[in-house]
Protein backbone atom coordinates (compact mmCIF):
# COMPACT_ATOMS: atom_id res chain seq x y z
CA UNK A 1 15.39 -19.97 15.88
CA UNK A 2 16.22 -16.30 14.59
CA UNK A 3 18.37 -14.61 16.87
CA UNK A 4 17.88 -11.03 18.29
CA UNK A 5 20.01 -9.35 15.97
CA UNK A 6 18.42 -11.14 12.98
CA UNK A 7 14.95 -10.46 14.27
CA UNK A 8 16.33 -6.68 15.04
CA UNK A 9 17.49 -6.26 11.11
CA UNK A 10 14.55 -8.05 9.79
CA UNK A 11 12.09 -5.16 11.39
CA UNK A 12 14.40 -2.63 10.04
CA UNK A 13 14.15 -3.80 6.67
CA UNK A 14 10.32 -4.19 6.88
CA UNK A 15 10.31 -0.80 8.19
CA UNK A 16 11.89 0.63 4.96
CA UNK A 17 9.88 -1.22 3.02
CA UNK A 18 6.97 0.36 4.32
CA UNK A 19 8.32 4.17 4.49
CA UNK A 20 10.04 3.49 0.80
CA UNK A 21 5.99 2.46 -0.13
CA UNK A 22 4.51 5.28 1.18
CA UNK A 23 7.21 7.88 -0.08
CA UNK A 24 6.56 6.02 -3.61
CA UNK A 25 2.63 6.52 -3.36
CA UNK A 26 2.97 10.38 -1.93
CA UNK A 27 5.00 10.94 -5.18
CA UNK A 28 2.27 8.71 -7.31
CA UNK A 29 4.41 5.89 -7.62
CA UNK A 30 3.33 2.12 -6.53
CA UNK A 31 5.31 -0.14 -4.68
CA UNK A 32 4.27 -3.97 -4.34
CA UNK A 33 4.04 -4.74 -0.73
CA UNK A 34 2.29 -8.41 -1.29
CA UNK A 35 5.21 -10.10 1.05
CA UNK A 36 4.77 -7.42 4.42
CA UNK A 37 2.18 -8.97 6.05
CA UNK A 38 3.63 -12.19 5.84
CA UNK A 39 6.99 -10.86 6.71
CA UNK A 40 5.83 -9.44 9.60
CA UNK A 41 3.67 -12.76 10.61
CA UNK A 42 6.79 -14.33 10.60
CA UNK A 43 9.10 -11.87 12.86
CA UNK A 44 5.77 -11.71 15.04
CA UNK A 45 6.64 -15.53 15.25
CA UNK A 46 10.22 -15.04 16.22
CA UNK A 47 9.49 -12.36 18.70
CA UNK A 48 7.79 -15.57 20.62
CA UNK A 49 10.22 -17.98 20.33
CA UNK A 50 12.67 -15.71 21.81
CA UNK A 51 13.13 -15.88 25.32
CA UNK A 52 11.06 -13.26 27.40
CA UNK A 53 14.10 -11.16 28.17
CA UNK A 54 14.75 -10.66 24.91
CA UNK A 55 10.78 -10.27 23.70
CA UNK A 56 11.15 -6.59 25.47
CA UNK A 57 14.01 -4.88 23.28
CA UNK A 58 11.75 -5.93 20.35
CA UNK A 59 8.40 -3.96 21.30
CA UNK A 60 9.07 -0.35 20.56
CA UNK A 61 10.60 -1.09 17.27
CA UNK A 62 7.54 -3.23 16.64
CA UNK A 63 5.01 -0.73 17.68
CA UNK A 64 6.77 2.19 15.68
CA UNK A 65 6.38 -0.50 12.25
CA UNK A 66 3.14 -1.20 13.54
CA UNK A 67 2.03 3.01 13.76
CA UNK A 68 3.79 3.42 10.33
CA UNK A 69 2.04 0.43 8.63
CA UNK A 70 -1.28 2.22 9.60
CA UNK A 71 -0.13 5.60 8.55
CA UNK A 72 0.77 4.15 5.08
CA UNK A 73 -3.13 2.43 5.27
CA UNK A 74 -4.67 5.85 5.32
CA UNK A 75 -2.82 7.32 2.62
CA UNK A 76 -3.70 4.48 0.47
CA UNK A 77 -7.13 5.32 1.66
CA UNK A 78 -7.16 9.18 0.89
CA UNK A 79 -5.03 7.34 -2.62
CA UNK A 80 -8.01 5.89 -3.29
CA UNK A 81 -10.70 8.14 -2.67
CA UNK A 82 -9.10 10.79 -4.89
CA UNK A 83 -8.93 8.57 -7.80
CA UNK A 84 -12.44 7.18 -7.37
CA UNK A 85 -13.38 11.21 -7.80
CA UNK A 86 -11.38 11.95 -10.61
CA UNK A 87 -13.15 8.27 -11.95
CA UNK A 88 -16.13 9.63 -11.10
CA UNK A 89 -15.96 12.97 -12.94
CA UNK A 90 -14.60 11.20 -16.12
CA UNK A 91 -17.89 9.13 -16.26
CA UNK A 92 -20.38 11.68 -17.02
CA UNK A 93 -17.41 13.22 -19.64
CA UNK A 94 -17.05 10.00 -21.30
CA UNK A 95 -20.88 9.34 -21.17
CA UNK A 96 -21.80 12.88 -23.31
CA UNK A 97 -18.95 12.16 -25.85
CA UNK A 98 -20.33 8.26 -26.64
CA UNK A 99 -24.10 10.12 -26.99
CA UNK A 100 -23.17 12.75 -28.95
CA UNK A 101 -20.89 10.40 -31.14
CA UNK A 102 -24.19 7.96 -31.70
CA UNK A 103 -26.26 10.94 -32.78
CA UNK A 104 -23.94 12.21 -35.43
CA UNK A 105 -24.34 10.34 -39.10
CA UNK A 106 -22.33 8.17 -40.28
CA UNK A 107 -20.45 8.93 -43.87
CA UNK A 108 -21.53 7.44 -46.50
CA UNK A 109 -19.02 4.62 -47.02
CA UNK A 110 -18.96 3.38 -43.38
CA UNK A 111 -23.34 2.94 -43.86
């Protein structure tokens, strides 16, 4: 059993994790963050075992990682909606350049 301090450091370091991620993506960086959500399954799972004295100095700290994680969810969301645009206007581009390229004749050599 993780004890409060461990527990306390652990959702710290998530917490950076996540603001470090969502500094990176504002900037147009990526960040892997494959190992959060099981990260914070596990301190979730300490948080129990702890007894219920202890459960209480863990909530705010837990909440505020909690309101961050969703924060960083709708940038990736806005992220991702701007790139499928700028997709989305390339399409058409690339789509006139491959017809115009199969209407022009091909050199003698290459026939």
């Amino acid at each position: 059993m993780k004890t409060i301090d461990e527990i306390s450091q652990e959702l710290k370091s998530i917490h950076r994790a996540v603001h470090t991620a969502a500094a990176m993506l504002e900037s147009g960086e990526v960040m892997e963050l494959n190992e959060v959500e099981n990260r914070v399954k596990a301190v979730c799972a300490d948080i129990q075992s702890l007894p219920p004295n202890q459960r209480e100095s863990t909530k705010r700290p837990l909440v505020s990682l909690l309101d961050d994680m969703d924060k960083f969810f709708e940038q990736l969301k806005i992220k991702h909606a701007d790139l499928l645009k700028q997709i989305q206007s390339i399409a058409p581009q690339q789509s006139a350049l491959k017809a115009y390229s199969k209407n022009q004749a091909l050199p003698k050599d290459e026939e």
